[in-house]
C-alpha atoms as a PDB file:
ATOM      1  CA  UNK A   1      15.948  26.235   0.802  1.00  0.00           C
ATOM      2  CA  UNK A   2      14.525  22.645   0.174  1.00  0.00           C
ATOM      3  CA  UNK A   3      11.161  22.385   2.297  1.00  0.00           C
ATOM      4  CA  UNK A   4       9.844  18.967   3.930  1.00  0.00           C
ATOM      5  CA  UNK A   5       6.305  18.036   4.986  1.00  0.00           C
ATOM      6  CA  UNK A   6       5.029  15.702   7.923  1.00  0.00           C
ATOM      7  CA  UNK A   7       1.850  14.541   8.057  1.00  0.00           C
ATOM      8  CA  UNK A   8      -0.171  14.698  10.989  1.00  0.00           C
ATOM      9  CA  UNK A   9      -3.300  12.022  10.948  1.00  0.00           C
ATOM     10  CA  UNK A  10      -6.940  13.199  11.257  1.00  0.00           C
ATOM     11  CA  UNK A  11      -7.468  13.784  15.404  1.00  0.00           C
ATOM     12  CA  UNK A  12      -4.435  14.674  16.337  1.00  0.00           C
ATOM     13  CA  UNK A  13      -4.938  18.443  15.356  1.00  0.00           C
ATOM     14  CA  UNK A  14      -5.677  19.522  19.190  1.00  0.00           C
ATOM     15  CA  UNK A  15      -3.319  19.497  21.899  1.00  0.00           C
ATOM     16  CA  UNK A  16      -5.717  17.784  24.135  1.00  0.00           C
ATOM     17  CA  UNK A  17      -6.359  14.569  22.137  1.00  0.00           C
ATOM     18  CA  UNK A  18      -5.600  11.414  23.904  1.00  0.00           C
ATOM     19  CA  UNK A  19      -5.764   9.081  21.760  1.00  0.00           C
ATOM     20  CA  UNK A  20      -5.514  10.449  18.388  1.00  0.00           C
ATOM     21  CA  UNK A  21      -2.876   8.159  16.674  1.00  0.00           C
ATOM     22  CA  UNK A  22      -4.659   5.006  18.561  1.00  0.00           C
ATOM     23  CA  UNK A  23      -7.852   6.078  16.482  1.00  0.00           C
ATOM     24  CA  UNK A  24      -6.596   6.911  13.215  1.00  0.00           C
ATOM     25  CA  UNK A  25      -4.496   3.078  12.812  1.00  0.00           C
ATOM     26  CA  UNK A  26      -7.776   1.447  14.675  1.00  0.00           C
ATOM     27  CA  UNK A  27      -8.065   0.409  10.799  1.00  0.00           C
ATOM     28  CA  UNK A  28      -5.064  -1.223   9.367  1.00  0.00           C
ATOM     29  CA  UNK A  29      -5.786  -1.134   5.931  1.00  0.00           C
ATOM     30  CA  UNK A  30      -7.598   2.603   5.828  1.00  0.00           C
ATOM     31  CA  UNK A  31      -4.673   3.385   7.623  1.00  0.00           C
ATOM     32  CA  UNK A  32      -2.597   2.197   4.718  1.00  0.00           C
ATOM     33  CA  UNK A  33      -4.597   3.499   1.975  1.00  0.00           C
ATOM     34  CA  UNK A  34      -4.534   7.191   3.968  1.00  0.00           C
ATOM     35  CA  UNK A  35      -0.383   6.592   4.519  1.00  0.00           C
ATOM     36  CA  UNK A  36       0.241   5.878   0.901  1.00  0.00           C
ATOM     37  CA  UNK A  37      -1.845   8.687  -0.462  1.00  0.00           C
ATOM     38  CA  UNK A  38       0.456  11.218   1.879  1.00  0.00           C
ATOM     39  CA  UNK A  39       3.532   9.884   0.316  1.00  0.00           C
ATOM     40  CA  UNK A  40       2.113  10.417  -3.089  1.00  0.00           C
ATOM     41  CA  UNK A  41       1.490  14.028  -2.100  1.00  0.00           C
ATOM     42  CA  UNK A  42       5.110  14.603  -1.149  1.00  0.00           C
ATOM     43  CA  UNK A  43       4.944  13.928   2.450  1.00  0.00           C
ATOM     44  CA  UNK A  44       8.361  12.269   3.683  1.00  0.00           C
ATOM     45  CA  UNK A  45       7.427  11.585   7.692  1.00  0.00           C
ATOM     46  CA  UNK A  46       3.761  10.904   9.703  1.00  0.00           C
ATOM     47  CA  UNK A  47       3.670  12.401  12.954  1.00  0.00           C
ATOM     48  CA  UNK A  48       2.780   9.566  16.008  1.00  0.00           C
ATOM     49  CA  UNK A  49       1.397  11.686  19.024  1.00  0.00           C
ATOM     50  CA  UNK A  50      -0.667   9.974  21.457  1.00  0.00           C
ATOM     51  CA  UNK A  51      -0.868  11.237  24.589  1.00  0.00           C
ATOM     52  CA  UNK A  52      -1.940   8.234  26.047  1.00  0.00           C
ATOM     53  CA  UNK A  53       1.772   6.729  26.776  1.00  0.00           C
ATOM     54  CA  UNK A  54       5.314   6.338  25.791  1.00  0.00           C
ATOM     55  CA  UNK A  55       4.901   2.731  25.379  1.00  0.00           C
ATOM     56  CA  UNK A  56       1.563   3.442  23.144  1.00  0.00           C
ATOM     57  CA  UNK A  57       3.802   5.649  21.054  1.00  0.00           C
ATOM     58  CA  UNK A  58       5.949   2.502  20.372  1.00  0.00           C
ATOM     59  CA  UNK A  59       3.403   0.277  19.775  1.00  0.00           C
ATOM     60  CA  UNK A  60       2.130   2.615  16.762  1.00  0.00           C
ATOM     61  CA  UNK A  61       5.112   3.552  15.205  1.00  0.00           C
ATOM     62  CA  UNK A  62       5.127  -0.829  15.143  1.00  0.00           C
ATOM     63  CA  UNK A  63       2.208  -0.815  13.270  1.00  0.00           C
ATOM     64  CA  UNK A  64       3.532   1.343  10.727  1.00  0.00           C
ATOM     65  CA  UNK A  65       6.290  -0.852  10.643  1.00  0.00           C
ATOM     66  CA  UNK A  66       4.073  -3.320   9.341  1.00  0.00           C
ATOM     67  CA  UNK A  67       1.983  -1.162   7.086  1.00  0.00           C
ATOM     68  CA  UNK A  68       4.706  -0.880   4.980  1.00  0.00           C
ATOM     69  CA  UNK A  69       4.870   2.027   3.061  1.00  0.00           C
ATOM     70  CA  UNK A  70       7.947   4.928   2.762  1.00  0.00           C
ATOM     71  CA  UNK A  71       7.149   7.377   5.265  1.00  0.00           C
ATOM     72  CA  UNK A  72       9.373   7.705   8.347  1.00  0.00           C
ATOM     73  CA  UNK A  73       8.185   8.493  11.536  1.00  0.00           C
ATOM     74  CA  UNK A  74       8.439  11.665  14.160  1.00  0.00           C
ATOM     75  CA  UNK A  75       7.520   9.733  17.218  1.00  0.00           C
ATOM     76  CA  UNK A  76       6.784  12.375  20.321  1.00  0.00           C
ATOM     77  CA  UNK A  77       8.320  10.975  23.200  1.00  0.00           C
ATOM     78  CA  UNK A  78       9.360  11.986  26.478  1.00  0.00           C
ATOM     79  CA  UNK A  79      11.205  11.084  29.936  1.00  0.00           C
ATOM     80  CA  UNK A  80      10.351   9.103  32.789  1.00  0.00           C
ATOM     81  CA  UNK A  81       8.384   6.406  31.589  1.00  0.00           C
ATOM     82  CA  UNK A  82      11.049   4.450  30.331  1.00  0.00           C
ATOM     83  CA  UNK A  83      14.726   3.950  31.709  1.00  0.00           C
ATOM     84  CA  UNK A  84      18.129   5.178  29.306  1.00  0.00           C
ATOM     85  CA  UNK A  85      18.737   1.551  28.806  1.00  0.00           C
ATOM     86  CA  UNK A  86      15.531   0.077  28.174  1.00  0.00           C
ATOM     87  CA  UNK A  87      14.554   2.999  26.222  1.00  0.00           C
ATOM     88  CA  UNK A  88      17.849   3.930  23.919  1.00  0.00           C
ATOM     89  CA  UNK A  89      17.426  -0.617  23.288  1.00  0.00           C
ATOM     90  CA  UNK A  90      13.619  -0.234  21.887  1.00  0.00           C
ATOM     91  CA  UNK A  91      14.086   2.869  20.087  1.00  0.00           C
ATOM     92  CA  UNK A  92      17.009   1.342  18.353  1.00  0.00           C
ATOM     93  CA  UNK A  93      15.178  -1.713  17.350  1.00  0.00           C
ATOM     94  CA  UNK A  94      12.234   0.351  15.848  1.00  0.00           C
ATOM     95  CA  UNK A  95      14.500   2.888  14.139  1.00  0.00           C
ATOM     96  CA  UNK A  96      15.820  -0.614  12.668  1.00  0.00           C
ATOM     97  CA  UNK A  97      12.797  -1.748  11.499  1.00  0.00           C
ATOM     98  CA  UNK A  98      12.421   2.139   9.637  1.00  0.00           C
ATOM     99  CA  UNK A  99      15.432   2.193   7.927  1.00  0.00           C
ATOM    100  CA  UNK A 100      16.913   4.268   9.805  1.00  0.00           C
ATOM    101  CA  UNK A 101      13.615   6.977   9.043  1.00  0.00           C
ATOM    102  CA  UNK A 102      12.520   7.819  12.938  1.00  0.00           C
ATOM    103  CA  UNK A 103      12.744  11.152  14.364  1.00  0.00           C
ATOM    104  CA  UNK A 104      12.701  11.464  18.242  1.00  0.00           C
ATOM    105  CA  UNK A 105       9.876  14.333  19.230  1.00  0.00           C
ATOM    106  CA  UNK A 106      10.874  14.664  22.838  1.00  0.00           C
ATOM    107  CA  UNK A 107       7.978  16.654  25.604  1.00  0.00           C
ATOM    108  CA  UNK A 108      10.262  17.999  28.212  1.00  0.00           C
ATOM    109  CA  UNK A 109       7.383  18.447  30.013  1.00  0.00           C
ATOM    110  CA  UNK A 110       7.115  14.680  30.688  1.00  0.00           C
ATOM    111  CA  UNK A 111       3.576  14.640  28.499  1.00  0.00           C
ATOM    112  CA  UNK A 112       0.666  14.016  30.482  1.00  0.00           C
ATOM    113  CA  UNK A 113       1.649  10.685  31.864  1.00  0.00           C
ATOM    114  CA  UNK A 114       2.061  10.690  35.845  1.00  0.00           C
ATOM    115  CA  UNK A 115       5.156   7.935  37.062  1.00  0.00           C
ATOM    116  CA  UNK A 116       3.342   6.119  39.508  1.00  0.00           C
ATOM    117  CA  UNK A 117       6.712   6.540  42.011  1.00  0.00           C
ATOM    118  CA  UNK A 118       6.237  10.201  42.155  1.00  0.00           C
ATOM    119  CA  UNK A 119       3.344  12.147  44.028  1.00  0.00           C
ATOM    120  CA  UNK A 120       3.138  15.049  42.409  1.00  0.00           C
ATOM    121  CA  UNK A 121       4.459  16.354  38.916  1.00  0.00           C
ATOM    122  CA  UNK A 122       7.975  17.568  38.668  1.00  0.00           C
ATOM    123  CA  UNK A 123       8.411  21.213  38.459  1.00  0.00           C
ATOM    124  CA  UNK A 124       9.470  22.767  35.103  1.00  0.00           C
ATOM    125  CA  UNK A 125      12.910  23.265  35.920  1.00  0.00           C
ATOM    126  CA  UNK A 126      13.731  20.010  37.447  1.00  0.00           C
ATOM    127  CA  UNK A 127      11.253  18.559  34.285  1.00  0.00           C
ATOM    128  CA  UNK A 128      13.684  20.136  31.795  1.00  0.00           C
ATOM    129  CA  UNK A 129      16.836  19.199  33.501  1.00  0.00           C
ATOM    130  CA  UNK A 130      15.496  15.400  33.524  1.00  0.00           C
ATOM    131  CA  UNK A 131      15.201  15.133  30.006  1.00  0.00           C
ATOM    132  CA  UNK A 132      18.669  16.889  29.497  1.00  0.00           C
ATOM    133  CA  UNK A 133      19.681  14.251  31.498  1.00  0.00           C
ATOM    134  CA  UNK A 134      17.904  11.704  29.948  1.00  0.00           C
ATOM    135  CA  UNK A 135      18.400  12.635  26.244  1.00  0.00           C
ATOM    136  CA  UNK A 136      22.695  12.938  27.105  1.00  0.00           C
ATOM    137  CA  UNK A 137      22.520   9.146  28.142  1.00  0.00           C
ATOM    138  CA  UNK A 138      20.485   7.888  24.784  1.00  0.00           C
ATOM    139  CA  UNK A 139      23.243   9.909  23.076  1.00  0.00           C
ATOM    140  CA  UNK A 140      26.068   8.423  24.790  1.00  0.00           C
ATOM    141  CA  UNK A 141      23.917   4.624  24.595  1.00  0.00           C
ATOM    142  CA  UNK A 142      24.355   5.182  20.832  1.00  0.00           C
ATOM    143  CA  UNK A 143      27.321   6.460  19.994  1.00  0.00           C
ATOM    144  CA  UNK A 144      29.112   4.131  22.922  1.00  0.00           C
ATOM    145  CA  UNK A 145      30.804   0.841  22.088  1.00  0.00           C
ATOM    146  CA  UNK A 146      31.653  -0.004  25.376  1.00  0.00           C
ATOM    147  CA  UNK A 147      29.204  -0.375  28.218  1.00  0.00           C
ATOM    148  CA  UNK A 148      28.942   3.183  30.453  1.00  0.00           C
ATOM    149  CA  UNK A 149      28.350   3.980  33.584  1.00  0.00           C
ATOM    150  CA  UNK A 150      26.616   7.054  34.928  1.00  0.00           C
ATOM    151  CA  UNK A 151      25.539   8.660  38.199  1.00  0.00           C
ATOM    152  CA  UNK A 152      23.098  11.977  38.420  1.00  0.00           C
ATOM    153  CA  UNK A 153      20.575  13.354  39.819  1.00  0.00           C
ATOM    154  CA  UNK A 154      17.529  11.625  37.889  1.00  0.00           C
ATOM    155  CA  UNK A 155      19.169   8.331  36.408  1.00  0.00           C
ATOM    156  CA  UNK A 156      22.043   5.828  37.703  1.00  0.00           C
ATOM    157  CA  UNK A 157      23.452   3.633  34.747  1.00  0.00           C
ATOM    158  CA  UNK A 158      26.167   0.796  35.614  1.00  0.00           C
ATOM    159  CA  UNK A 159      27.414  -0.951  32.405  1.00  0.00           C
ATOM    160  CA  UNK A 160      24.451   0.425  30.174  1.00  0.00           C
ATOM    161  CA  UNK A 161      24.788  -0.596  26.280  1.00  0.00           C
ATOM    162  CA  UNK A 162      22.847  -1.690  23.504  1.00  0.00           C
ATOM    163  CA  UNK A 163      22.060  -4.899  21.971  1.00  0.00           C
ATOM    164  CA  UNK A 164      25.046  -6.221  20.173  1.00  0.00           C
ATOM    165  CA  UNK A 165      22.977  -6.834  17.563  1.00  0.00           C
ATOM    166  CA  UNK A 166      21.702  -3.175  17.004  1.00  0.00           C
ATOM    167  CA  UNK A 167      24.456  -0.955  14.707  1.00  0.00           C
ATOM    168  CA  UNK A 168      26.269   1.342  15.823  1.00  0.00           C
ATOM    169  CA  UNK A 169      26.488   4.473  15.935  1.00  0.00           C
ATOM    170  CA  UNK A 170      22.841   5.660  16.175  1.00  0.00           C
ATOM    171  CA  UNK A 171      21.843   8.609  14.607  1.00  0.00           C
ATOM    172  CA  UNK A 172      18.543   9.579  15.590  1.00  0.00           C
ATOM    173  CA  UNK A 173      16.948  13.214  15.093  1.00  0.00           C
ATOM    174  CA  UNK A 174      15.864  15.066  17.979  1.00  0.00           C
ATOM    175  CA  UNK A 175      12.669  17.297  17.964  1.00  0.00           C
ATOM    176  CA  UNK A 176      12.295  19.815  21.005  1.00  0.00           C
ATOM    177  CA  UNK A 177      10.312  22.635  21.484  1.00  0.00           C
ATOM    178  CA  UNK A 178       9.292  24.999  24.324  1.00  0.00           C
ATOM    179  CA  UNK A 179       9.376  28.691  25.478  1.00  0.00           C
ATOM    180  CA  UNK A 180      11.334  29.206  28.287  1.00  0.00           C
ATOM    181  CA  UNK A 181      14.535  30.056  29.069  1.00  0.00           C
ATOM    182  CA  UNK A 182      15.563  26.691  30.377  1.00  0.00           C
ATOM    183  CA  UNK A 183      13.547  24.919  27.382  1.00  0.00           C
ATOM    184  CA  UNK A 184      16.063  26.369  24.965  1.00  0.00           C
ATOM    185  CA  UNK A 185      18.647  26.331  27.066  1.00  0.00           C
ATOM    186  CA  UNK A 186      17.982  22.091  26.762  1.00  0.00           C
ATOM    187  CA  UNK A 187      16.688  22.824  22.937  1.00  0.00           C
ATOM    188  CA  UNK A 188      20.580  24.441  22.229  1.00  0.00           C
ATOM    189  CA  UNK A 189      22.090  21.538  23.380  1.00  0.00           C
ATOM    190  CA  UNK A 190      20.221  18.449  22.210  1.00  0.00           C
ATOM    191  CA  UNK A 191      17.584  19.483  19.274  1.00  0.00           C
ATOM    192  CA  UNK A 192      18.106  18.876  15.251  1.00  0.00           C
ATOM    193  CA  UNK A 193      14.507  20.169  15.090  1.00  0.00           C
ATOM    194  CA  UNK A 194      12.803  23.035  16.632  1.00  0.00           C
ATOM    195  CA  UNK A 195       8.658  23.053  17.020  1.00  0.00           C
ATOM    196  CA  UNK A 196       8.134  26.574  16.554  1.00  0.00           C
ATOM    197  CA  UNK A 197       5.077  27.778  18.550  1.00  0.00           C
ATOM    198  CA  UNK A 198       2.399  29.253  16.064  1.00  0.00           C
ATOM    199  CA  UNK A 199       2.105  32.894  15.958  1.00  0.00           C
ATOM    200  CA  UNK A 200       2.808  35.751  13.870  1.00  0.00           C
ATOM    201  CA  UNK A 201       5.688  35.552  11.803  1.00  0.00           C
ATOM    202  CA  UNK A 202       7.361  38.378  14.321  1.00  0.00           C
ATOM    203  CA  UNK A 203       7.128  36.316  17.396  1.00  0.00           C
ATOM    204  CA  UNK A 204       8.555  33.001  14.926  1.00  0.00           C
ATOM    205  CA  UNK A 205      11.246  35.507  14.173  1.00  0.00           C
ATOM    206  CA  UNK A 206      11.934  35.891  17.760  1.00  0.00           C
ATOM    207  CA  UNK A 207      11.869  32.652  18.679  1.00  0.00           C
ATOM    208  CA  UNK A 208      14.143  31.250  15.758  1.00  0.00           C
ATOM    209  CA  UNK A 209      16.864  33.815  16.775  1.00  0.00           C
ATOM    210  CA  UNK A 210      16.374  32.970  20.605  1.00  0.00           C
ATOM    211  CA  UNK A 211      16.948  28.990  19.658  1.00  0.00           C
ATOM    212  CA  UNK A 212      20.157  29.793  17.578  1.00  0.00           C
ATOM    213  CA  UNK A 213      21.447  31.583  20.356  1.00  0.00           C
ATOM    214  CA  UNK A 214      20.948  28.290  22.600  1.00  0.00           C
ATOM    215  CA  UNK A 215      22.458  26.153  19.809  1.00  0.00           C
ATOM    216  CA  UNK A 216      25.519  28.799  19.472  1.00  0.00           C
ATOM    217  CA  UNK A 217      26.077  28.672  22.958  1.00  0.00           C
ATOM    218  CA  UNK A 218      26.487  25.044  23.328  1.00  0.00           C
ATOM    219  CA  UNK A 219      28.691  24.895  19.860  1.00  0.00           C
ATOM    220  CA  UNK A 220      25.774  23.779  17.807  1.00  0.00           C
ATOM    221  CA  UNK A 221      25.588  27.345  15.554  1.00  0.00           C
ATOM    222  CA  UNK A 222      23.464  26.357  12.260  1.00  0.00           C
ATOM    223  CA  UNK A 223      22.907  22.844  13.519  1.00  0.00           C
ATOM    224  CA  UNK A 224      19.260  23.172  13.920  1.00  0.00           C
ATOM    225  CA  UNK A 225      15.972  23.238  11.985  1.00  0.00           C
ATOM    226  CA  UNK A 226      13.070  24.623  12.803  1.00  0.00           C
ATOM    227  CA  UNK A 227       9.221  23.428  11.967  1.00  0.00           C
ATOM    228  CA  UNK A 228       5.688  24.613  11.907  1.00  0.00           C
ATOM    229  CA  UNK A 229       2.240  23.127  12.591  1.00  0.00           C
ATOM    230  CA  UNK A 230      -0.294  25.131   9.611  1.00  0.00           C
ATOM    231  CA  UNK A 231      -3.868  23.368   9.479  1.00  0.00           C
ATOM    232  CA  UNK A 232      -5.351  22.194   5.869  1.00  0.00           C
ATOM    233  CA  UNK A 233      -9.172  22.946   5.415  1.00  0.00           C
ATOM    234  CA  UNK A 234      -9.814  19.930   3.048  1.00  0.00           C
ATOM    235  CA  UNK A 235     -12.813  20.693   2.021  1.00  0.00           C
ATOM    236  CA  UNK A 236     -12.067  24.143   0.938  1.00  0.00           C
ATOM    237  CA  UNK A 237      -8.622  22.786  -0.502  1.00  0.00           C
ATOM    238  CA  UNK A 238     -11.333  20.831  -2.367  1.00  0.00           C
ATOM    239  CA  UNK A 239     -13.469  23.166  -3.193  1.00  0.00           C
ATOM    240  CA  UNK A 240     -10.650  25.771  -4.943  1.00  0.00           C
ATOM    241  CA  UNK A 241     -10.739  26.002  -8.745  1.00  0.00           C
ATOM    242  CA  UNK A 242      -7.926  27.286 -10.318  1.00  0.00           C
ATOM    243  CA  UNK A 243      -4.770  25.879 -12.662  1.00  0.00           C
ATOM    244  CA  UNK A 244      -2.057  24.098 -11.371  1.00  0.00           C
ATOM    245  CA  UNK A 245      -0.001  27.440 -11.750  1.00  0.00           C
ATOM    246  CA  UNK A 246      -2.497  29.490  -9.420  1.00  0.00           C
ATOM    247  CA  UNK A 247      -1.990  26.557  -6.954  1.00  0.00           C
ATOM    248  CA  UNK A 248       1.734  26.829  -6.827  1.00  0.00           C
ATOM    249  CA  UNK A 249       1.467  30.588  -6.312  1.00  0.00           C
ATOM    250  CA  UNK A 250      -0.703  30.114  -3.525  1.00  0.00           C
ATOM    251  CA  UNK A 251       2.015  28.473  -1.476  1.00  0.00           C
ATOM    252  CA  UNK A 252       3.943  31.709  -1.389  1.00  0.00           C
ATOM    253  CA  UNK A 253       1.768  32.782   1.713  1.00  0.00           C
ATOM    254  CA  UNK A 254       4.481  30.415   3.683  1.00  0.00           C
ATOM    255  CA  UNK A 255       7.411  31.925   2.270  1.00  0.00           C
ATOM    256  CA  UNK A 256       8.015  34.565   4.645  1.00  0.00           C
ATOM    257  CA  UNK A 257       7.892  31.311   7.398  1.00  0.00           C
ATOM    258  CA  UNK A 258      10.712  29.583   5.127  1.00  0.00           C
ATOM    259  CA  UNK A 259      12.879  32.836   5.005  1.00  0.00           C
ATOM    260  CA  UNK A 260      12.474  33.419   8.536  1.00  0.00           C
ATOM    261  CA  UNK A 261      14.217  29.821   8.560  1.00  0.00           C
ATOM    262  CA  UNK A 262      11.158  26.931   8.682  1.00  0.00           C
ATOM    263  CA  UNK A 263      12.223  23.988   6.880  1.00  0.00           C
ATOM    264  CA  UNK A 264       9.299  21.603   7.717  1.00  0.00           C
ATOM    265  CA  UNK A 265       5.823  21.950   7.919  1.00  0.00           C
ATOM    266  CA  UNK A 266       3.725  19.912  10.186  1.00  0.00           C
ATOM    267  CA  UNK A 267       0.345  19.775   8.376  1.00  0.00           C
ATOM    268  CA  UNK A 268      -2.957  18.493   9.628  1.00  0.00           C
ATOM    269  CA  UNK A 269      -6.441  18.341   8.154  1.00  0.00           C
ATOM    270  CA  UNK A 270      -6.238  16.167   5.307  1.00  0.00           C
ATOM    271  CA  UNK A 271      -7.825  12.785   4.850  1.00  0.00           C
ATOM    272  CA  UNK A 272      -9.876  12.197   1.307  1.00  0.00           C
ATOM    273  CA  UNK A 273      -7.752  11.572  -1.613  1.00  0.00           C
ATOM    274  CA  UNK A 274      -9.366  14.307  -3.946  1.00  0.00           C
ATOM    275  CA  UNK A 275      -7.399  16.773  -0.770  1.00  0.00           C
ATOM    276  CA  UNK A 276      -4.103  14.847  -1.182  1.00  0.00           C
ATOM    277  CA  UNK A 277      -3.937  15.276  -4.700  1.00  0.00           C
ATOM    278  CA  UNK A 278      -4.619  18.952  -4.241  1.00  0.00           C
ATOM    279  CA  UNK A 279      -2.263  19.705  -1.843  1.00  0.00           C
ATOM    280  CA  UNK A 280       0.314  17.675  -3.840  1.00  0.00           C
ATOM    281  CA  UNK A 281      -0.419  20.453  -6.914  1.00  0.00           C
ATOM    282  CA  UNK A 282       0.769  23.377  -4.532  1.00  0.00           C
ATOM    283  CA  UNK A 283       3.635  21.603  -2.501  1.00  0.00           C
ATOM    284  CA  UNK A 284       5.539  20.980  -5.506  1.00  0.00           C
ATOM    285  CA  UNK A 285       7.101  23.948  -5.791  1.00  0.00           C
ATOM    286  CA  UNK A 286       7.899  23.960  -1.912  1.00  0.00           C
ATOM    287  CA  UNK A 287      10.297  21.082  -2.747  1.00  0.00           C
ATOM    288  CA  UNK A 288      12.988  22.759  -4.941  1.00  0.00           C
ATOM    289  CA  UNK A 289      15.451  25.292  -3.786  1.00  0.00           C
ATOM    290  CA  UNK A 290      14.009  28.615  -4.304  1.00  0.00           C
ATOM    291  CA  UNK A 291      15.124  31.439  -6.691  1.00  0.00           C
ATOM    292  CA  UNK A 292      15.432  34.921  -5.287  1.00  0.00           C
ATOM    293  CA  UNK A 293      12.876  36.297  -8.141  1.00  0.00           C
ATOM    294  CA  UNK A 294       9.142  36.068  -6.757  1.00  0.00           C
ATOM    295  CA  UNK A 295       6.057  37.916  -7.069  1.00  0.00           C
ATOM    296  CA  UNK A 296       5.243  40.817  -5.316  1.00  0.00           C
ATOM    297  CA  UNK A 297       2.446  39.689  -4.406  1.00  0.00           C
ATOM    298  CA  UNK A 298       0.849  36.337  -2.572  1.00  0.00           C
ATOM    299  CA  UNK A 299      -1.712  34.867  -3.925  1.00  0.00           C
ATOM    300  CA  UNK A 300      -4.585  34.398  -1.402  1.00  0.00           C
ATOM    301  CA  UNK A 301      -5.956  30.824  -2.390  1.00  0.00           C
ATOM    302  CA  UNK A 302      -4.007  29.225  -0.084  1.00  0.00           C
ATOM    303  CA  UNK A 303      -4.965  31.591   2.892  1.00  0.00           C
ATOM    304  CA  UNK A 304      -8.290  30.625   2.688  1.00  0.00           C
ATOM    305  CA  UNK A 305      -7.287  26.936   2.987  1.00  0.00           C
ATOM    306  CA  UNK A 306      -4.536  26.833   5.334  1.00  0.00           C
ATOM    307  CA  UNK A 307      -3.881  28.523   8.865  1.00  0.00           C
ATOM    308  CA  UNK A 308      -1.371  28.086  11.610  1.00  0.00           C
ATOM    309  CA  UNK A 309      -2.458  25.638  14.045  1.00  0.00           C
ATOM    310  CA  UNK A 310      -1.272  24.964  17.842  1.00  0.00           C
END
């Protein structure tokens, strides 16, 4: 199984940064220096996750835009802030600008960002069954020639389209994740990528079998990925001695992650380039399909470096 790797920049490690993304392009051209060395390692997508706003989100993933290097973008993302219309337009444009390379991470929580219309959060439920609602009409917005109208609970569209200037269709990968029964019942539906929650590799297990039963449910059997968050010590990933060899062996403490299903790896931590070209010496072998013959054993260089990370 051919293994990916998104980068997630310096800050945005905890749950609880605000304005993690903001801070790491506050520098244009470290930015760029930092972006370029993570495509050199093998990284094919930088996370954007600032809490601060949906429309702060955007305005990143423009700057990378303009940075102008290879990786694509996971932008996180979520409901209320923006309507179908307006929303399904702008990330249309910016996938546009990409190449095509932007990946939707959608909160069906709704973030941390309060709508100024409402006076108290929504509840989980009604949270969820917003963003179902939400993500069917960017669907429809993209796939649709013709303008549509639409009438539910949370949005009402009357001739809603795109630009005629933006192609069509739009295919634009969804990230979900979540916990609860309604979460995946949302996740089976709409999500091409599945943010596992870390834990042991039991409860990942669990929770990959759980999602497929979603996706099989709404006709979407096999169609869905799952990823992982691990956290990179760089300075003991610059710190271990060892060949080339020993470093590829190392990465064998994530196989039993990849055969449980995990086809991307979210990976915080890094930021000098001495770390970048380390981590590039043991992700290699990550890259390739993998044969059935491995050692018995797992090497435990890589243990000491790396550790799943909320």
């Amino acid at each position: 199984m051919p293994v990916e790797f998104t980068f997630v920049p310096q800050g945005q490690e905890a749950e609880t940064a605000s304005s993690a993304s903001g801070a790491f392009f506050f520098d244009p051209a470290a930015a760029r220096i930092t972006l370029s060395r993570a495509a050199a390692a093998g990284f094919h997508q930088v996370l954007i996750d600032d809490r601060v706003g949906v429309l702060g989100n955007i305005d990143l993933a423009g700057t990378v835009c303009r940075l102008a290097h290879p990786l694509g973008v996971v932008l996180t993302h979520w409901a209320g802030a923006l309507s179908p219309v307006v929303a399904a337009n702008t990330l249309a444009e910016l996938a546009a600008k990409l190449g095509g390379n932007l990946s939707l991470r959608i909160l069906g929580d709704g973030g941390e960002e309060g709508e100024a219309d409402e006076a108290a959060p929504l509840r989980h439920a009604a949270a969820w069954q917003r963003t179902d609602e939400y993500l069917t009409l960017l669907r429809q917005l993209w796939s649709n020639a013709s303008p549509i109208d639409h009438e539910g609970r949370f949005y009402s569209v009357q001739g809603g389209a795109l630009d005629k200037r933006i192609a069509q269709p739009l295919d634009m990968p969804i990230w979900m994740s979540g916990l609860s029964g309604t979460a995946l019942h949302v996740a089976g539906r709409h999500a091409d990528m599945f943010e596992l929650s870390v834990g042991s590799i039991t409860d990942s297990k669990l929770l990959i079998e759980r999602v497929r039963e979603a996706g099989a449910r709404h006709g979407r059997a096999g169609k869905i990925g799952f990823a992982l968050r691990i956290h990179v010590s760089d300075r003991k990933l610059v710190a271990e001695q060892g060949s080339q060899a020993a470093a590829g062996r190392s990465a064998l403490s994530l196989l039993p992650y990849i055969d449980a299903g995990v086809s991307e790896f979210m990976v915080s931590g890094l930021s000098g380039e001495a770390s970048f070209e380390r981590f590039s010496q043991w992700i290699a072998p990550l890259q390739r399909s993998w044969r059935p013959e491995r050692p018995a054993k797992t090497s435990t260089t890589l243990l000491s470096a790396v550790r799943l990370r909320l």
